[in-house]
C-alpha atoms as a PDB file:
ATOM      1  CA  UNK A   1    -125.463-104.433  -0.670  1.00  0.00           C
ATOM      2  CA  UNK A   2    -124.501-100.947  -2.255  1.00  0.00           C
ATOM      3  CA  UNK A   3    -124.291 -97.818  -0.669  1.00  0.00           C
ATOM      4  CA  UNK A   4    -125.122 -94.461  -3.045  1.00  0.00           C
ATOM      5  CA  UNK A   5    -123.929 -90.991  -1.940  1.00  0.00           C
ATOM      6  CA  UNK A   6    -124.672 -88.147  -4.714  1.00  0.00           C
ATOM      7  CA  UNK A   7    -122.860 -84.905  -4.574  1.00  0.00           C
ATOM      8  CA  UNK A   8    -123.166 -81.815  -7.409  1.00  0.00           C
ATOM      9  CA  UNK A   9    -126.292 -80.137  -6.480  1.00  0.00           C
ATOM     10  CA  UNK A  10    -126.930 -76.537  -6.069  1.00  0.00           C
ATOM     11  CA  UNK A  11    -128.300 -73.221  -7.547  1.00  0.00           C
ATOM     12  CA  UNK A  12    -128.290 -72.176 -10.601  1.00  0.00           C
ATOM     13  CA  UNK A  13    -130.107 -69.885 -12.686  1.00  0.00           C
ATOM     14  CA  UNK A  14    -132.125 -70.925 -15.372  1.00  0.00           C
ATOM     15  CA  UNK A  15    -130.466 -71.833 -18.366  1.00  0.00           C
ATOM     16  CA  UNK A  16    -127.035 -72.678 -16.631  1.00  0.00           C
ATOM     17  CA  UNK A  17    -126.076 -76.158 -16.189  1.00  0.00           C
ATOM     18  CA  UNK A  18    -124.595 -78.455 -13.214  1.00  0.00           C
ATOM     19  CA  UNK A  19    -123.244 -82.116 -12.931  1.00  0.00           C
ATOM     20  CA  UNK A  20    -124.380 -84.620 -10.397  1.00  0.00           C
ATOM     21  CA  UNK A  21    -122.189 -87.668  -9.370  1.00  0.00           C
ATOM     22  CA  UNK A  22    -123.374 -90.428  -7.276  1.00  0.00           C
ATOM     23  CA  UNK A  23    -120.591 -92.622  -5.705  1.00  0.00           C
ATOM     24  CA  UNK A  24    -121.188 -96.216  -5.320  1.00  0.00           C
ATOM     25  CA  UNK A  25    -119.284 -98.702  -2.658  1.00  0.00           C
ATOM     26  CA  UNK A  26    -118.648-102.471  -3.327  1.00  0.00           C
ATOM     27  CA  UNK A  27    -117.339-104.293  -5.975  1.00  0.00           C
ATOM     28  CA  UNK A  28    -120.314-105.317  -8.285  1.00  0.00           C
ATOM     29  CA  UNK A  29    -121.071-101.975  -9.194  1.00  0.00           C
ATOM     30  CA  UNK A  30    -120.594-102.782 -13.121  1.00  0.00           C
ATOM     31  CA  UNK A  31    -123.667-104.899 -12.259  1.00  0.00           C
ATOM     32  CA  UNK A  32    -126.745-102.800 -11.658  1.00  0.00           C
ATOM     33  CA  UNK A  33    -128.635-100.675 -13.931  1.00  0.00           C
ATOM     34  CA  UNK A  34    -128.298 -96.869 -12.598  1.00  0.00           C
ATOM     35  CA  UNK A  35    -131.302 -94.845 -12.468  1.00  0.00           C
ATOM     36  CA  UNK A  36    -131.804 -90.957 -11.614  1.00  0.00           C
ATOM     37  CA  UNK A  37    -135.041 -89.739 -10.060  1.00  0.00           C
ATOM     38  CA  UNK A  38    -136.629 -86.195  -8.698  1.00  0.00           C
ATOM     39  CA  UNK A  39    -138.967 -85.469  -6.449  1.00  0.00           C
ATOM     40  CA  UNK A  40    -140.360 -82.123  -6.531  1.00  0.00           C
ATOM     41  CA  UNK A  41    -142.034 -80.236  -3.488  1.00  0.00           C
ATOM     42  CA  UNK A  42    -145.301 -81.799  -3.159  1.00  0.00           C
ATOM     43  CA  UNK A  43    -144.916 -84.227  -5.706  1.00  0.00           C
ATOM     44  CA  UNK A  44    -144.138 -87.991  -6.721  1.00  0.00           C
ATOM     45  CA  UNK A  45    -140.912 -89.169  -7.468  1.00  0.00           C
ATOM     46  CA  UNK A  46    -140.553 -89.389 -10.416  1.00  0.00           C
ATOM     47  CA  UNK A  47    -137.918 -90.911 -13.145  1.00  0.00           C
ATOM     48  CA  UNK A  48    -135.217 -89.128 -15.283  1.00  0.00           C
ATOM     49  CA  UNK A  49    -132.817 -91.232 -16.710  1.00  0.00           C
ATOM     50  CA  UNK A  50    -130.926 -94.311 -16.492  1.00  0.00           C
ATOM     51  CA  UNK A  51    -128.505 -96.318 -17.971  1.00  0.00           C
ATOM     52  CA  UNK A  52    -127.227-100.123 -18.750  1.00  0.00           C
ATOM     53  CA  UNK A  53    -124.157-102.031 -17.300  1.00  0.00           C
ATOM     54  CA  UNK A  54    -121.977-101.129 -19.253  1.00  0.00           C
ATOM     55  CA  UNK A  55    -123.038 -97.477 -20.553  1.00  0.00           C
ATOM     56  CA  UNK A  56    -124.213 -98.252 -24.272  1.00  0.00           C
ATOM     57  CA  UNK A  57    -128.023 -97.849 -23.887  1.00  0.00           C
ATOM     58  CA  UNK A  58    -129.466 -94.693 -21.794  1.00  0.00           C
ATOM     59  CA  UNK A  59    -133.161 -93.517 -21.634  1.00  0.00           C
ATOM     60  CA  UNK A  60    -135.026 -90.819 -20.848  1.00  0.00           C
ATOM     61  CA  UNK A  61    -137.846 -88.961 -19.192  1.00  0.00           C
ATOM     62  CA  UNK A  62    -139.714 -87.236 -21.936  1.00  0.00           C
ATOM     63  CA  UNK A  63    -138.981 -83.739 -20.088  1.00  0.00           C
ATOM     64  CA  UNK A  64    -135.588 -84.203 -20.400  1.00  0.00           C
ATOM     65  CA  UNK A  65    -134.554 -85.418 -23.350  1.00  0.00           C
ATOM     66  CA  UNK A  66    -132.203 -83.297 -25.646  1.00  0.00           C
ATOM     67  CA  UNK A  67    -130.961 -81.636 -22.246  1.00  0.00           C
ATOM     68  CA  UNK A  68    -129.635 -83.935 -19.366  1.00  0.00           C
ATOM     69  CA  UNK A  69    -126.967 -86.691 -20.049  1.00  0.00           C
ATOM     70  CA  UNK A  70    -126.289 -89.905 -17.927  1.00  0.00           C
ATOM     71  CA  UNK A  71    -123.104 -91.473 -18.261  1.00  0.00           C
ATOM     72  CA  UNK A  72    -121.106 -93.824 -15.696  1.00  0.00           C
ATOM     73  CA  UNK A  73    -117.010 -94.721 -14.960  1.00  0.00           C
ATOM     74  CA  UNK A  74    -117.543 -98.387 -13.995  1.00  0.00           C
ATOM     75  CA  UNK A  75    -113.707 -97.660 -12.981  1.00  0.00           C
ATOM     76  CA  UNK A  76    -114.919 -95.342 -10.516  1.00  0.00           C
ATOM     77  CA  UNK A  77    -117.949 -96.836  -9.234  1.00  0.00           C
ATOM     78  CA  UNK A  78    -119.609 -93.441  -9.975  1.00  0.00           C
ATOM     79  CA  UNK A  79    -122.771 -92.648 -12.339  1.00  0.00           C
ATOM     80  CA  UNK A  80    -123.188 -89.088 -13.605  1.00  0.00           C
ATOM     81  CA  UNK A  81    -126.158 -87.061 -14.673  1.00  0.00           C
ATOM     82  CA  UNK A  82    -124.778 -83.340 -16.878  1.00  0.00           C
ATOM     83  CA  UNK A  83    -127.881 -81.231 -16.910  1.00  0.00           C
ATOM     84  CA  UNK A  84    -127.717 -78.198 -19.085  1.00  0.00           C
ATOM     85  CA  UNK A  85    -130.172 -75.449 -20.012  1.00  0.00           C
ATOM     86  CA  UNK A  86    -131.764 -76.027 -16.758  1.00  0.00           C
ATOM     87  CA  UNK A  87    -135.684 -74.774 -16.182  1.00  0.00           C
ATOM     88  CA  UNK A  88    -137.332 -73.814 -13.115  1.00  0.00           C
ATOM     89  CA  UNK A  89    -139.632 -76.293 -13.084  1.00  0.00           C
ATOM     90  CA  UNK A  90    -135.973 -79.360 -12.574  1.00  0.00           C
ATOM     91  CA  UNK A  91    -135.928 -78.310  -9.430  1.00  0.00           C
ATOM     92  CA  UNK A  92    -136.208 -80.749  -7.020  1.00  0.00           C
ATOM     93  CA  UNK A  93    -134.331 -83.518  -4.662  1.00  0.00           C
ATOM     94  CA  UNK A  94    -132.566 -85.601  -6.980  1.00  0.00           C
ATOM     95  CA  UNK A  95    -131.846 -89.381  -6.184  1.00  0.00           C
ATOM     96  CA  UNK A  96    -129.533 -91.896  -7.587  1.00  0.00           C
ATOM     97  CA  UNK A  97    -130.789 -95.502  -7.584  1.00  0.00           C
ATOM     98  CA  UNK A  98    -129.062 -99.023  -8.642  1.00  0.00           C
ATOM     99  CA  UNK A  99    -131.266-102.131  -9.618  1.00  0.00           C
ATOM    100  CA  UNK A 100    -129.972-105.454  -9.917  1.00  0.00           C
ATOM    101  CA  UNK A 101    -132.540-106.422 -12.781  1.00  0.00           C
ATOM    102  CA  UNK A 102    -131.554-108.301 -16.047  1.00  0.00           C
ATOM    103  CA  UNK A 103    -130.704-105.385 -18.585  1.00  0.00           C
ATOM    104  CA  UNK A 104    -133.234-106.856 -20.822  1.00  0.00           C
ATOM    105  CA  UNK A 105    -136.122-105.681 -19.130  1.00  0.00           C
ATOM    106  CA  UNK A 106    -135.162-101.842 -20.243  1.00  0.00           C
ATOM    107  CA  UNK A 107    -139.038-101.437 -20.557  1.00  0.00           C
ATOM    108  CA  UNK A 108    -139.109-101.124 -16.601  1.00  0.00           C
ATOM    109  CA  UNK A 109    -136.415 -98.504 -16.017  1.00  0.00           C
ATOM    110  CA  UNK A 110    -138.324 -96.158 -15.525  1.00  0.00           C
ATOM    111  CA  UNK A 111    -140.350 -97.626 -12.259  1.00  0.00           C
ATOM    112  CA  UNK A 112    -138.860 -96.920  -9.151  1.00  0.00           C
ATOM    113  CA  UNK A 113    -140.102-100.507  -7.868  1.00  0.00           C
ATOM    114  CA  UNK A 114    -137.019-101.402 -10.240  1.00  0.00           C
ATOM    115  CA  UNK A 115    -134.803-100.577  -8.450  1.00  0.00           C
ATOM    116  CA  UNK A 116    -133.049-101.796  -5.099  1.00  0.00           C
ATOM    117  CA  UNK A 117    -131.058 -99.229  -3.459  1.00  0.00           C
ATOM    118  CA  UNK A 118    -131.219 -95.639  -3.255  1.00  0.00           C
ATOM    119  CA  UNK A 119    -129.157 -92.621  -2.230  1.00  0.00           C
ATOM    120  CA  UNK A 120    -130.175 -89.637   0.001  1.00  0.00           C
ATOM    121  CA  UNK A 121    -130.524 -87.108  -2.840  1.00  0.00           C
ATOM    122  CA  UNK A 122    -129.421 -83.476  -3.599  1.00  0.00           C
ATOM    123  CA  UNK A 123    -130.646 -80.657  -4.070  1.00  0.00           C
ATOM    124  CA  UNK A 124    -130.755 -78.835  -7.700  1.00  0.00           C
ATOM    125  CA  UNK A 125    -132.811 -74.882  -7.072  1.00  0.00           C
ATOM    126  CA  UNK A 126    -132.718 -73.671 -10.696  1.00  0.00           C
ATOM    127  CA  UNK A 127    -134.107 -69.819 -10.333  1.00  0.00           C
ATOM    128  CA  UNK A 128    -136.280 -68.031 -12.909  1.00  0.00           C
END
């Protein structure tokens, strides 16, 4: 069982940047895959990025690519997601998600049946 509490959202105007965390309790935490999702008024959730065990392979969302960075401290039980040159349209509840599935399968990171525990999400308002 893991618990996920994200912190770091806010407003910002477009083109300015902001840094999630997402704090993780237990000990196995260098044992899930970490995963970043957004939901979006009226819309699925849908998947941003997400990284392996131990930090050396990361992908994507299309959308975001070139702009938002996920990293994790496996010291500090904490995954992070930098987003710079924000847009309008990243605006949304933003949820951090941990997935005991074998690293291998990297092809299915970016499903959110993947993954087994989620957080309660934060709020990122970037303004036009």
């Amino acid at each position: 069982q893991v618990q996920l509490v994200e912190s770091g959202g806010g407003l910002v105007q477009a083109g300015g940047s902001l840094r999630l965390s997402c704090a993780a309790s237990g000990r196995t935490f260098r044992r899930y895959i970490m995963g970043w999702f957004r939901q979006a008024p009226g819309k699925e959730r849908e998947f941003v990025a997400a990284i392996s065990y131990s930090g050396d392979t990361t992908t994507y969302a299309d959308s975001v690519k070139g702009r938002f960075t996920i990293s994790r401290d496996n010291a500090k039980n904490t995954v992070y997601l930098q987003m710079n040159s924000l847009k309008p349209e990243d605006t949304a509840v933003y949820y951090c998600a941990a997935s005991t599935m074998d690293v291998s399968y990297s092809s299915r990171w970016r499903f959110l049946s993947s993954y087994d525990y989620w957080g309660q999400g934060t709020q990122v308002t970037s303004s036009s």
